[in-house]
C-alpha atoms as a PDB file:
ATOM      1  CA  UNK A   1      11.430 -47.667  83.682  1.00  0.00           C
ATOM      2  CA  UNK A   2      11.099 -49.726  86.780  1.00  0.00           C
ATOM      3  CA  UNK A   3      12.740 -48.109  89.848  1.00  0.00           C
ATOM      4  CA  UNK A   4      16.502 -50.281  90.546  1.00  0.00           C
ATOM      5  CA  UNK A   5      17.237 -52.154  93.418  1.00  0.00           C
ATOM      6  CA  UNK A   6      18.856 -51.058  96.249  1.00  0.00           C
ATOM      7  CA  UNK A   7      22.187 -53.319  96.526  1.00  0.00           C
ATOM      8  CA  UNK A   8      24.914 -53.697  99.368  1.00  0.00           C
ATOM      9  CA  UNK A   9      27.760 -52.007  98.286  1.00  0.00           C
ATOM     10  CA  UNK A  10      31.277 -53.855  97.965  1.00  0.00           C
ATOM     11  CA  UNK A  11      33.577 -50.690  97.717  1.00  0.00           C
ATOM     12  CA  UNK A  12      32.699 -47.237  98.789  1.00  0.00           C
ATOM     13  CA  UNK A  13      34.248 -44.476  97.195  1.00  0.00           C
ATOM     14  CA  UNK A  14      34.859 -41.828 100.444  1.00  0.00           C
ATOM     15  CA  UNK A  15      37.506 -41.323 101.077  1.00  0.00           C
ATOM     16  CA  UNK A  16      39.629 -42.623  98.289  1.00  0.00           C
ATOM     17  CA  UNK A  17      41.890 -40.870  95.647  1.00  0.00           C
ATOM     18  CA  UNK A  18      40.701 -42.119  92.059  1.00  0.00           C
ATOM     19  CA  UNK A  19      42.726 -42.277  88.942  1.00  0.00           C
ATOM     20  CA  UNK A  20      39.985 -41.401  85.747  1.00  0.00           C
ATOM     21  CA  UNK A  21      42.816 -42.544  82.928  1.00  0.00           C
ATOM     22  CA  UNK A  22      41.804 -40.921  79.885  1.00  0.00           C
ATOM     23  CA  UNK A  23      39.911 -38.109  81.730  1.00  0.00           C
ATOM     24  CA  UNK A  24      39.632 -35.725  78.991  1.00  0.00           C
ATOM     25  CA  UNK A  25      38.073 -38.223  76.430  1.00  0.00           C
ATOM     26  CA  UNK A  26      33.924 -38.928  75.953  1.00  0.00           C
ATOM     27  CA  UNK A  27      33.817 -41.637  78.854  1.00  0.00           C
ATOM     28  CA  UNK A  28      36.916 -40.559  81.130  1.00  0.00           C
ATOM     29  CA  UNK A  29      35.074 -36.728  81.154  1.00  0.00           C
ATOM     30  CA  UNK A  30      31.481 -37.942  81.938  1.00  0.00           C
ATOM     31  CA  UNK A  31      33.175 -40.346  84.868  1.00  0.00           C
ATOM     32  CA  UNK A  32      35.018 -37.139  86.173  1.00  0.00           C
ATOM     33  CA  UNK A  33      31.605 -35.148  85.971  1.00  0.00           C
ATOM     34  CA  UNK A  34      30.229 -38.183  87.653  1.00  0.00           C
ATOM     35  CA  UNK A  35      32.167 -38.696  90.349  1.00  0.00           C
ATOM     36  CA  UNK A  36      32.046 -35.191  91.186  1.00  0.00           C
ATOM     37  CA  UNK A  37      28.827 -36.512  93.068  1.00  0.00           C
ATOM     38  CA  UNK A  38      30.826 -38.936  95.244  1.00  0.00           C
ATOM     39  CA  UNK A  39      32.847 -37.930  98.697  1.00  0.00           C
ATOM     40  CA  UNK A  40      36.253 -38.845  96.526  1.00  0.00           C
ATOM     41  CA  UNK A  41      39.639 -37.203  94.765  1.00  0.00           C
ATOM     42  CA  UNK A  42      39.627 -37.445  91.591  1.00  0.00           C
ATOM     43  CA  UNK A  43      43.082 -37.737  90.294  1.00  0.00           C
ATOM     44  CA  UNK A  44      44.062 -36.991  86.060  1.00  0.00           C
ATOM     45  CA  UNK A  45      47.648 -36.653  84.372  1.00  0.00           C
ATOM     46  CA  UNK A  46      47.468 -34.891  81.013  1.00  0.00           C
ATOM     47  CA  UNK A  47      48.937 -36.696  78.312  1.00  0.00           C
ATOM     48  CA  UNK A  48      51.760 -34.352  77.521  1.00  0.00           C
ATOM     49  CA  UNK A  49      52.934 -35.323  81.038  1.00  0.00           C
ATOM     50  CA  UNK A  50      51.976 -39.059  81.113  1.00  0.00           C
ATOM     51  CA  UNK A  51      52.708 -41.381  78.168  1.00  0.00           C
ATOM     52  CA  UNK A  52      50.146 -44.133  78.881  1.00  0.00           C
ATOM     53  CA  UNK A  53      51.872 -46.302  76.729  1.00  0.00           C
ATOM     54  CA  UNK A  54      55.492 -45.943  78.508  1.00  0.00           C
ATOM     55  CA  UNK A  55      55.078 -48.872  81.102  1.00  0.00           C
ATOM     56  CA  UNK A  56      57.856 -47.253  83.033  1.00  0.00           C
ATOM     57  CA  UNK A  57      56.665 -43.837  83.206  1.00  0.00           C
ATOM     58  CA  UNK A  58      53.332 -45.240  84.257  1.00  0.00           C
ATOM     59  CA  UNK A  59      54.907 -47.459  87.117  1.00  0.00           C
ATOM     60  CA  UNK A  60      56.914 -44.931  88.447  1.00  0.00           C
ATOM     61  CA  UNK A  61      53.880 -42.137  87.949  1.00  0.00           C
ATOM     62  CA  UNK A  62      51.126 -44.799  89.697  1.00  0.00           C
ATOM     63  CA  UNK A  63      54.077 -45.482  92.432  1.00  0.00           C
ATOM     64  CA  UNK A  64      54.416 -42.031  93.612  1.00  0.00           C
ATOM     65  CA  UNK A  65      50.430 -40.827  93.257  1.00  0.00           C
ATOM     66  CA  UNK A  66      48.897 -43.888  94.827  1.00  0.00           C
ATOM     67  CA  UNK A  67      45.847 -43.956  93.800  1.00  0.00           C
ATOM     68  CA  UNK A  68      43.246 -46.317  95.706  1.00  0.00           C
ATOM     69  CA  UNK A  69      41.081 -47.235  92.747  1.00  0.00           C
ATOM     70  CA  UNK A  70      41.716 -46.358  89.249  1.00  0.00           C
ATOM     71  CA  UNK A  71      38.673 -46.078  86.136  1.00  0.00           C
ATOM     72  CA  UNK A  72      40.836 -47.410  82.824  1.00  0.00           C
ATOM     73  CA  UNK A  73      39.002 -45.028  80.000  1.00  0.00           C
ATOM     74  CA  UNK A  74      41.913 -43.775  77.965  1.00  0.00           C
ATOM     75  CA  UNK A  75      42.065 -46.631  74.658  1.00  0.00           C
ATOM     76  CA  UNK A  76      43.155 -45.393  70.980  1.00  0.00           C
ATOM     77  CA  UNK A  77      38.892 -45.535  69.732  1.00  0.00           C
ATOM     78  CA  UNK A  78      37.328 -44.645  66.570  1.00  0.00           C
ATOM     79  CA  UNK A  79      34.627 -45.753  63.683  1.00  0.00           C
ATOM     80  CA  UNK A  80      35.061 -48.418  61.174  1.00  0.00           C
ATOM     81  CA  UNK A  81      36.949 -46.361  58.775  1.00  0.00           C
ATOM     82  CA  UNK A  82      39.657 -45.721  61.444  1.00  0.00           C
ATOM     83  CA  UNK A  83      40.118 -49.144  62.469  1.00  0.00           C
ATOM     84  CA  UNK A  84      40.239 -50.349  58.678  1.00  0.00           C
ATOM     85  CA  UNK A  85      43.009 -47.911  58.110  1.00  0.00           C
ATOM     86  CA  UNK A  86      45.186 -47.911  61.392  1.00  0.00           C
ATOM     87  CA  UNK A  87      44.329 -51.801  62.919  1.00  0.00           C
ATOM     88  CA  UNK A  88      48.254 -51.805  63.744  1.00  0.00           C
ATOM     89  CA  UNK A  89      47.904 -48.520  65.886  1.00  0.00           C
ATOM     90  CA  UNK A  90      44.969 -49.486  67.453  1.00  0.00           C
ATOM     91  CA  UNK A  91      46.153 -52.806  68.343  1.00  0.00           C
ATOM     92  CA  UNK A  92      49.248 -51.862  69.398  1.00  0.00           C
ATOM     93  CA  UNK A  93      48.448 -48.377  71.600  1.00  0.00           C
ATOM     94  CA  UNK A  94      45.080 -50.027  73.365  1.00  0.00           C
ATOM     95  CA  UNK A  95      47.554 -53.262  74.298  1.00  0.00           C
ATOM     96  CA  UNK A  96      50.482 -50.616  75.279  1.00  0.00           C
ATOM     97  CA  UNK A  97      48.290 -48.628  77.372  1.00  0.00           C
ATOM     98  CA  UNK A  98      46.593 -51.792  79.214  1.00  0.00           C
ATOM     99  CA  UNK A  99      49.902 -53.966  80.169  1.00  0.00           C
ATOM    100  CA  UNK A 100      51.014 -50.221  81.463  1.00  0.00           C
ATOM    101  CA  UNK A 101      47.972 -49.442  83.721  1.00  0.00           C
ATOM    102  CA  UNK A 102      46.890 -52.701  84.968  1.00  0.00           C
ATOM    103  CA  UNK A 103      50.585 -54.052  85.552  1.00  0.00           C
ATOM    104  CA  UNK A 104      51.624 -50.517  87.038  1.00  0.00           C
ATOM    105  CA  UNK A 105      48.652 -50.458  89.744  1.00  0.00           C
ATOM    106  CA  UNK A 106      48.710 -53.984  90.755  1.00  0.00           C
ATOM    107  CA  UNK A 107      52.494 -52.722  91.618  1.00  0.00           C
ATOM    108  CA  UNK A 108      51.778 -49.732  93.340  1.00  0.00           C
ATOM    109  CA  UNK A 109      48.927 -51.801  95.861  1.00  0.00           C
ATOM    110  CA  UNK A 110      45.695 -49.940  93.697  1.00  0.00           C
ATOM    111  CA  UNK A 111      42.711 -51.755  95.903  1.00  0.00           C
ATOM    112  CA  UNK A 112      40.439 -51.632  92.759  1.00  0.00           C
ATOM    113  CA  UNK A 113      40.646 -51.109  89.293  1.00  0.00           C
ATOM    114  CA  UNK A 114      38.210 -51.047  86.134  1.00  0.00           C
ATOM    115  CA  UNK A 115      38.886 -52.404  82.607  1.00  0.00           C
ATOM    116  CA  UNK A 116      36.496 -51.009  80.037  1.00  0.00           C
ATOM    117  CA  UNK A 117      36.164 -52.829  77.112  1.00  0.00           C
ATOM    118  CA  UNK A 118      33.658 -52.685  74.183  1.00  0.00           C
ATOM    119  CA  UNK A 119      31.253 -54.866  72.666  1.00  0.00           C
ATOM    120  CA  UNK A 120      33.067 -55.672  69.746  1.00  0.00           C
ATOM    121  CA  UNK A 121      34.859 -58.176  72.206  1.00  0.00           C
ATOM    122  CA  UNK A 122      32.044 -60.653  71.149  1.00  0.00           C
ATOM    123  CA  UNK A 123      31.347 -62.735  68.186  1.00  0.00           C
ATOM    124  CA  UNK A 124      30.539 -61.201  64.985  1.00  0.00           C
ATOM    125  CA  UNK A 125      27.455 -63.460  64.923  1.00  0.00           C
ATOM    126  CA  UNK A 126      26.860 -63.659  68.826  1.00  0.00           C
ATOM    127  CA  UNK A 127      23.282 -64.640  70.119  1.00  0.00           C
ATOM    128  CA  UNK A 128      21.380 -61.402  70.479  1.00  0.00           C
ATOM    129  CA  UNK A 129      20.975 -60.449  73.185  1.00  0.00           C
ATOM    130  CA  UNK A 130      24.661 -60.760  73.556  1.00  0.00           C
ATOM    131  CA  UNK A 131      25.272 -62.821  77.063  1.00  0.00           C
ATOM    132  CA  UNK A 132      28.693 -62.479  78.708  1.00  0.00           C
ATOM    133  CA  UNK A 133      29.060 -65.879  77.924  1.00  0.00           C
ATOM    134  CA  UNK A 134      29.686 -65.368  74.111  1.00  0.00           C
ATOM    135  CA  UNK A 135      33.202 -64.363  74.859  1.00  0.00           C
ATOM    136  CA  UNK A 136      35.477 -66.597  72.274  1.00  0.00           C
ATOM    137  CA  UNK A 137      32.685 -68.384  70.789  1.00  0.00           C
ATOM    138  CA  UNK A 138      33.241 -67.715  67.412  1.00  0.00           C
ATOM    139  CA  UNK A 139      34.696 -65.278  64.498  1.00  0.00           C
ATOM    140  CA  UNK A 140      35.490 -61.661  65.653  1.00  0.00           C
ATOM    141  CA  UNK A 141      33.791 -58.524  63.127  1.00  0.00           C
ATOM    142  CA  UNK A 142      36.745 -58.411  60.040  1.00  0.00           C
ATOM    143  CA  UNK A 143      36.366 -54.447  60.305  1.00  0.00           C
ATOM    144  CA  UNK A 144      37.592 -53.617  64.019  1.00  0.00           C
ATOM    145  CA  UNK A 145      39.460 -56.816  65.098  1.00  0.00           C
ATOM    146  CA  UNK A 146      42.345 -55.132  65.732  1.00  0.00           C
ATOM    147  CA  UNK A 147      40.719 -53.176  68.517  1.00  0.00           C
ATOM    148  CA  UNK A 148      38.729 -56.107  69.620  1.00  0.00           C
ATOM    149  CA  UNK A 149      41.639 -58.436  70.218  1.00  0.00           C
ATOM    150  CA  UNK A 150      43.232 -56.076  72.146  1.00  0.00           C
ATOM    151  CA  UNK A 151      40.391 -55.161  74.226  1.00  0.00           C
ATOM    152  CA  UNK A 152      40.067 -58.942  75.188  1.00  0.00           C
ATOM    153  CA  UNK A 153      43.929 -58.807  76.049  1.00  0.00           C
ATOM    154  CA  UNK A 154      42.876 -56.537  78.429  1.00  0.00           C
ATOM    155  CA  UNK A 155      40.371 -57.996  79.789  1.00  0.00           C
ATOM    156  CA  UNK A 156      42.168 -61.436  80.125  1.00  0.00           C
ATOM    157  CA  UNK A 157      44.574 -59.461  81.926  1.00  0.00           C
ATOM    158  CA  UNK A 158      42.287 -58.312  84.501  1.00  0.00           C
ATOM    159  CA  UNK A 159      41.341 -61.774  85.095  1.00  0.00           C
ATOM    160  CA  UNK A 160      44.751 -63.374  85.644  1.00  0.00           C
ATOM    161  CA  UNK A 161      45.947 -60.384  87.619  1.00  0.00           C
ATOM    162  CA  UNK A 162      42.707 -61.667  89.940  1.00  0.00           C
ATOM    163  CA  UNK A 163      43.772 -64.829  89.783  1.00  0.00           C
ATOM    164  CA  UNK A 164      47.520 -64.526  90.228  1.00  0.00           C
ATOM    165  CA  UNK A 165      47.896 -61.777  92.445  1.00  0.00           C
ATOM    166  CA  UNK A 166      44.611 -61.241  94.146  1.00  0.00           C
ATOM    167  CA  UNK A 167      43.551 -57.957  92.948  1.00  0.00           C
ATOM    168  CA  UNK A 168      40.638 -56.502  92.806  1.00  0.00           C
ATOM    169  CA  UNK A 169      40.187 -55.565  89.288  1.00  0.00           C
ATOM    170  CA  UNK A 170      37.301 -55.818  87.103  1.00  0.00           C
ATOM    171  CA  UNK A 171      35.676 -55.295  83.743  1.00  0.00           C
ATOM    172  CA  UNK A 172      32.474 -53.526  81.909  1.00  0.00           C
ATOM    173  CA  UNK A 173      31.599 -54.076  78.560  1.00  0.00           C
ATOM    174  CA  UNK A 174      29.706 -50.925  77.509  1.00  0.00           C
ATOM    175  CA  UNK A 175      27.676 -51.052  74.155  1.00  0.00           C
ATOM    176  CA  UNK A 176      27.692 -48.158  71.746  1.00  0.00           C
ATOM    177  CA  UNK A 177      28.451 -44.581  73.535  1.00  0.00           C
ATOM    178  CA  UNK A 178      27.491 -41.463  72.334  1.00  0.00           C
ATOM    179  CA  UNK A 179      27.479 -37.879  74.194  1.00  0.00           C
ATOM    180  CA  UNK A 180      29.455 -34.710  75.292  1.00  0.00           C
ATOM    181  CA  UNK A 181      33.026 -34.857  73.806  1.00  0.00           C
ATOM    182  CA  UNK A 182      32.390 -36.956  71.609  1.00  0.00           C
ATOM    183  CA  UNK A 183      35.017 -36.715  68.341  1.00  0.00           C
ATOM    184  CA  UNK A 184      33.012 -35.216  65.192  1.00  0.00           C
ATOM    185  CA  UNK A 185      35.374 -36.360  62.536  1.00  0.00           C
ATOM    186  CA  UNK A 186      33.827 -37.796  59.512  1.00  0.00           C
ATOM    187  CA  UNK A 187      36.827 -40.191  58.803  1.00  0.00           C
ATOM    188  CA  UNK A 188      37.110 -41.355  62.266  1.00  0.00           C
ATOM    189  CA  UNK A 189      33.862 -41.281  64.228  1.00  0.00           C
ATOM    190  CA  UNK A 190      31.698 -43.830  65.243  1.00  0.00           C
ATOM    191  CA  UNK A 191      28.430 -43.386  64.055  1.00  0.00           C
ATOM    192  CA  UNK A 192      26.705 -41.238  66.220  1.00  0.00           C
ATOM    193  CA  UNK A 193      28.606 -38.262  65.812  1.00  0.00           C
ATOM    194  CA  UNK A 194      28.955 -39.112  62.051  1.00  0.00           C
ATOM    195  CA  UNK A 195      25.958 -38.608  60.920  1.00  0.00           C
ATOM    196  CA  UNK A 196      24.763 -36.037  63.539  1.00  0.00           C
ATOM    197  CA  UNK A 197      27.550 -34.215  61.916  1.00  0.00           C
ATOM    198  CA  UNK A 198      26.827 -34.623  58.523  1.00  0.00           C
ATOM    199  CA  UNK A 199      22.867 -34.142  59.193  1.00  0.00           C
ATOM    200  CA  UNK A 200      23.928 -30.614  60.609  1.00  0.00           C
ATOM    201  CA  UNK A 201      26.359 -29.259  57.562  1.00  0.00           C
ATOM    202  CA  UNK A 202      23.431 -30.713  55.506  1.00  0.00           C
ATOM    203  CA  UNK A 203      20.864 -28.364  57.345  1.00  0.00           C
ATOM    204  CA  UNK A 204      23.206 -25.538  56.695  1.00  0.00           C
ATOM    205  CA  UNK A 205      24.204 -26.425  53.149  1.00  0.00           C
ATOM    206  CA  UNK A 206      20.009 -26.355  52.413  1.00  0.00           C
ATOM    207  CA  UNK A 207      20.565 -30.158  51.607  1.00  0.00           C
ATOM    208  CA  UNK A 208      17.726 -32.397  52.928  1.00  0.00           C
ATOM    209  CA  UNK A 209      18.826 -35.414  52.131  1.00  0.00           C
ATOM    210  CA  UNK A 210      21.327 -37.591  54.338  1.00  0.00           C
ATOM    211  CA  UNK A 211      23.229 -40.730  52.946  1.00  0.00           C
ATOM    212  CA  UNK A 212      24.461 -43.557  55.213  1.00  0.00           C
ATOM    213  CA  UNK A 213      27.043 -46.041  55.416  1.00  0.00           C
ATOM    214  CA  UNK A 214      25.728 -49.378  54.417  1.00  0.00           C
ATOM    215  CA  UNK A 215      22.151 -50.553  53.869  1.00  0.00           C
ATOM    216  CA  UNK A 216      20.957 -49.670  57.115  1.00  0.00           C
ATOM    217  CA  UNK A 217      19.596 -52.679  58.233  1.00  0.00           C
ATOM    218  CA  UNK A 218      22.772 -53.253  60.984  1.00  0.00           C
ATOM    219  CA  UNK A 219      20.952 -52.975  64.409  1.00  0.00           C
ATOM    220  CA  UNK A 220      22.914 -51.422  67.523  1.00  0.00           C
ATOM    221  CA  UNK A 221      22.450 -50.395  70.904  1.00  0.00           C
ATOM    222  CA  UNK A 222      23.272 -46.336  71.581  1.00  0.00           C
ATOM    223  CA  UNK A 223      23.643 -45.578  75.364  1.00  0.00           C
ATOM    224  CA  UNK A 224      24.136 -41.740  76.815  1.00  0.00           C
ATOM    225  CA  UNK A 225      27.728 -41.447  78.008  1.00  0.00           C
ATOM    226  CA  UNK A 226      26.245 -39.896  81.295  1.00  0.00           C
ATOM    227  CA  UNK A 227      24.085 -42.938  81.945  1.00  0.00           C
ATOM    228  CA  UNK A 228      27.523 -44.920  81.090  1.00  0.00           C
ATOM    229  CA  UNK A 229      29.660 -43.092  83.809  1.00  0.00           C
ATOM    230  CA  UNK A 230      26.735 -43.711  86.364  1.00  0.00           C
ATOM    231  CA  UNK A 231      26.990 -47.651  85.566  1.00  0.00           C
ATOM    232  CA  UNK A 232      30.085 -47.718  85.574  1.00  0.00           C
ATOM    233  CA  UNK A 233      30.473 -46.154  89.304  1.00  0.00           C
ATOM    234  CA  UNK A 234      27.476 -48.046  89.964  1.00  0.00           C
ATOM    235  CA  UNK A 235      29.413 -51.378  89.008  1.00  0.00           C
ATOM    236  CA  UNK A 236      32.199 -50.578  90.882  1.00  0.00           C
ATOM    237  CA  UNK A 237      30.673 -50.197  94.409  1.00  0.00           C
ATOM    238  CA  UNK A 238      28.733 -53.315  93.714  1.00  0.00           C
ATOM    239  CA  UNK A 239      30.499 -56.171  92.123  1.00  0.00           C
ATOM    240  CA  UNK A 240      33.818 -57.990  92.614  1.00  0.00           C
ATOM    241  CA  UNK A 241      34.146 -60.876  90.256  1.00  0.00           C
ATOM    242  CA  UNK A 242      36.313 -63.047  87.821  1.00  0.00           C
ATOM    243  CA  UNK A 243      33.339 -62.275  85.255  1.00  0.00           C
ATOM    244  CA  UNK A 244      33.210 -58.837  83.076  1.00  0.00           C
ATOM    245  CA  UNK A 245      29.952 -57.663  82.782  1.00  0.00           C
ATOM    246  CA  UNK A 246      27.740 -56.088  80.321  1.00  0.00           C
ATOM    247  CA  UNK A 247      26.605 -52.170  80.054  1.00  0.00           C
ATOM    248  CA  UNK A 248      23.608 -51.484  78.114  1.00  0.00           C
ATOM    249  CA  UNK A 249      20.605 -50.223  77.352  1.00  0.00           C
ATOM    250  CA  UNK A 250      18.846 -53.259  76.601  1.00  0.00           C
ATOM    251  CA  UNK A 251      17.237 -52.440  73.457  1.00  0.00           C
ATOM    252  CA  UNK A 252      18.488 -51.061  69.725  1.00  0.00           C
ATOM    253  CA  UNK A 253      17.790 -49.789  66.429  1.00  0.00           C
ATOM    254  CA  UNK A 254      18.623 -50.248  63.123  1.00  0.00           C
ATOM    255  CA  UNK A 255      21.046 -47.522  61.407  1.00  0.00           C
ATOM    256  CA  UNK A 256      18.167 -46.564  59.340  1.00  0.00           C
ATOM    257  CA  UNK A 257      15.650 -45.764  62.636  1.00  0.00           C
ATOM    258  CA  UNK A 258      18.997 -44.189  64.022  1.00  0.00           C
ATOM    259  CA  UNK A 259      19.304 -41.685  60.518  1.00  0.00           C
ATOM    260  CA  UNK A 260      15.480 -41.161  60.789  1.00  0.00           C
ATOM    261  CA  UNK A 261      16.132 -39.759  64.705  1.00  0.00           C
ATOM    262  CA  UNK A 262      18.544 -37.550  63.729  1.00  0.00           C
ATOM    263  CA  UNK A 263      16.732 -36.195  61.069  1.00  0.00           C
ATOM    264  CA  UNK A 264      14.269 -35.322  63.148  1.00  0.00           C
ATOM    265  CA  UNK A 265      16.342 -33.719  65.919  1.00  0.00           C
ATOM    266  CA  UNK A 266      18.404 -31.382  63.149  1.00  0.00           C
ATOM    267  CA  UNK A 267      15.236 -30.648  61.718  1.00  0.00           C
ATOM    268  CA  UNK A 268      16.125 -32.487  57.933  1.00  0.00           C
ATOM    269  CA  UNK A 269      12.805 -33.493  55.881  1.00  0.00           C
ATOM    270  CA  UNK A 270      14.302 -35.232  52.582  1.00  0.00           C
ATOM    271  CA  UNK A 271      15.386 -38.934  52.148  1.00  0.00           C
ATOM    272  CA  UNK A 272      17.675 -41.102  54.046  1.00  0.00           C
ATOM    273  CA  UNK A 273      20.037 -42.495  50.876  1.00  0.00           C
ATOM    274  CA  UNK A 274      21.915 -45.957  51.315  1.00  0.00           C
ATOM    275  CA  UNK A 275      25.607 -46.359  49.883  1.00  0.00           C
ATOM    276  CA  UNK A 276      25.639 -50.046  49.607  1.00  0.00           C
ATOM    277  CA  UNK A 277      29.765 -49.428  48.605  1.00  0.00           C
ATOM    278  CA  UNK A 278      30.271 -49.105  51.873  1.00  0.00           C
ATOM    279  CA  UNK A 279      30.538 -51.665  55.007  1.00  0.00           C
ATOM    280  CA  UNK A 280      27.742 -52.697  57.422  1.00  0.00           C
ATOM    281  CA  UNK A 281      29.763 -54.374  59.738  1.00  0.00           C
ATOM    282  CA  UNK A 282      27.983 -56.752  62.463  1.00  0.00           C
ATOM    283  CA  UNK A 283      24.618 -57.829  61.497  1.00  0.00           C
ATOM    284  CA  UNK A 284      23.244 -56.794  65.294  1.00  0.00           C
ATOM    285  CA  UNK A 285      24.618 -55.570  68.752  1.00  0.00           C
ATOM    286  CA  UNK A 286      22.241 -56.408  71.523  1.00  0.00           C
ATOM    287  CA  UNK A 287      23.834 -56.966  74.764  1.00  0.00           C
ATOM    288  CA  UNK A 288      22.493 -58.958  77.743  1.00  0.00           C
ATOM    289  CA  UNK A 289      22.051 -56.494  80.711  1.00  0.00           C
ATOM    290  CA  UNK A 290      20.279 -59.425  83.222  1.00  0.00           C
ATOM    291  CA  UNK A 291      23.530 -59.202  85.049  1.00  0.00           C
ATOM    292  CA  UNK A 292      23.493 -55.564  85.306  1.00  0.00           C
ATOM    293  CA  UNK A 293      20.103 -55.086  86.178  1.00  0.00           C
ATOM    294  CA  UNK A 294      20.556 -57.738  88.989  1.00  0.00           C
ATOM    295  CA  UNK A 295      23.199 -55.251  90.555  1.00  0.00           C
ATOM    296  CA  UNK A 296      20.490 -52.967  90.556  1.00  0.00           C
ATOM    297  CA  UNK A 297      21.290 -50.750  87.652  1.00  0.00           C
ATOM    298  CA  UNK A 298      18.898 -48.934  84.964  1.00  0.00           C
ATOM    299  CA  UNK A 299      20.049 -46.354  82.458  1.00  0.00           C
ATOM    300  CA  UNK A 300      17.779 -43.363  82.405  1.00  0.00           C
ATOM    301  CA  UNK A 301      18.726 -41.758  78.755  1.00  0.00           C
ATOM    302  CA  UNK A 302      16.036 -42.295  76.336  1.00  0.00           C
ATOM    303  CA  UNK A 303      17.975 -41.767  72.714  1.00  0.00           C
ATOM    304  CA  UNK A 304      16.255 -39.411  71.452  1.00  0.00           C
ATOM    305  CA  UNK A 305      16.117 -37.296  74.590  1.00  0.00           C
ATOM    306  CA  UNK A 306      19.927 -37.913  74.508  1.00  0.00           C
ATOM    307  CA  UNK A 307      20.694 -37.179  70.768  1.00  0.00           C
ATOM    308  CA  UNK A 308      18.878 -33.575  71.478  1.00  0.00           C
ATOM    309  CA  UNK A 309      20.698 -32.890  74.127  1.00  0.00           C
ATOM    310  CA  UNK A 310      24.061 -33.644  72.395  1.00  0.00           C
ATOM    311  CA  UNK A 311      22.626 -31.509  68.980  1.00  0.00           C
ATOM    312  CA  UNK A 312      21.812 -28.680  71.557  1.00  0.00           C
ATOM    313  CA  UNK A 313      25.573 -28.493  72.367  1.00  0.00           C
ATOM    314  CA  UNK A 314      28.927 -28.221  71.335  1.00  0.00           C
ATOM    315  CA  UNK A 315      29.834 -27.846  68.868  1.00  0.00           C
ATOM    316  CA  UNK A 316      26.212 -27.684  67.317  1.00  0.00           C
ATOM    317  CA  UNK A 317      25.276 -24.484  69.636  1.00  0.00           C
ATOM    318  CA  UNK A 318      28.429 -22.703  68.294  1.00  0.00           C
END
């Protein structure tokens, strides 16, 4: 890959005490390991001591840390199946947890904060590749709208909190993650994990066949969570703007190349098997990164380096 730019920076982490909510999830862990790198606190509250949801709790907890800038990872996530079955708690916890945070630290003077979304925020049927501009331009995936309406909530939220009260909050739209800590449940994981899972009890089952979700032809756009965490620290020394921007990798694969790769990292030889029964979900999920790069930004995670790195770990290596 071409080498980035060197960009001015418009925040600099020394110095300042930052709040990674949701630390001990996929993305909040690999931002911790992350900013490990930078001359910064990092600041986490367990969950047993923090309600995220509990807007007072939060205000009071965000009044007495003061934290200067605050990463917003922690969101109720999961796969298609989870979102089918549970779209009132994932619409209600993701918007509990955002009014909570984002109200609480524009309260307690936080200089700047990040939203992450997801790219379900855009169109089911979104031009490919996906430009920020989509936003609200047509009919939202039927299988995870729940989670998507909420995540735009949040991210209108950021904006009028910019516009209203001056703060500097932004947003990232990452595409699909996939990496250390991820969760390897097969009725709530996203697909990743899924089917590296199932590939690996299939290995030690002496199956070596692997069925799928779907027909396979879906297309998406798998990024490393490590090479997330380094955009996303990237993004917030170097941009201040109404706009949320995109996270990506810039290209994808279909959900059949995607079985084929992991077949080849858990060392399966049989047949990929379609179920047609079950949901495809959007056709494609390419998003734009022109914005991105133009900050200066590359990821460095080629997937399949990245999905054998994840099968050489936990809880593979066990």
């Amino acid at each position: 890959m071409n080498e980035p730019l060197r960009m001015q920076r418009v925040y600099d982490l020394s110095g300042k005490r930052v709040w990674v909510a949701g630390h001990r999830g996929m993305v909040g862990s690999a931002l911790c390991r992350r900013l490990s790198r930078e001359a910064c606190t990092v600041i986490t509250v367990d969950r047993a001591d923090l309600d995220l949801r509990d807007a007072e709790r939060v205000r009071d907890w965000l009044h007495h840390t003061r934290p200067d800038a605050v990463f917003m990872a922690a969101a109720r996530v999961g796969g298609i199946l989870a979102n089918q079955q549970m779209p009132a708690a994932f619409l209600y916890d993701n918007l509990m947890i955002e009014t909570a945070i984002i109200d609480g630290a524009q309260r307690a003077g936080v200089g700047k904060l990040m939203f992450l979304g997801s790219s379900c925020i855009y169109p089911k049927l979104a031009p490919q590749p996906i430009p920020e501009e989509a936003l609200l331009t047509g009919s939202l995936e039927p299988t995870n709208d729940a989670y998507a309406v909420a995540k735009i909530a949040g991210l209108k939220l950021v904006e009028a909190y910019r516009r209203e009260h001056g703060c500097d909050f932004i947003s990232a739209m990452p595409c699909n993650l996939y990496g250390p800590g991820d969760r390897y449940d097969p009725q709530s994981s996203h697909v990743v994990p899924a089917l590296l899972l199932k590939a690996h009890l299939a290995r030690q089952e002496g199956v070596e066949d692997l069925t799928i979700w779907g027909t396979g032809t879906p297309r998406r756009e798998f990024m490393h969570v490590d090479d997330c965490a380094d955009g996303l620290v990237h993004l917030m020394q170097h941009w201040s703007g109404d706009d949320h921007v995109n996270l990506g990798m810039g290209a994808d694969v279909s959900i059949l190349e995607l079985a084929q790769l992991i077949m080849n990292v858990t060392g399966l030889r049989g047949r990929i098997i379609t179920d047609d029964s079950k949901p495809d979900g959007t056709p494609r999920k390419l998003l734009s990164v022109s914005k991105m790069n133009a900050l200066g930004w590359r990821p460095r995670i080629a997937l399949e380096e990245g999905l054998r790195s994840v099968y050489a770990g936990p809880p593979f290596s066990a």
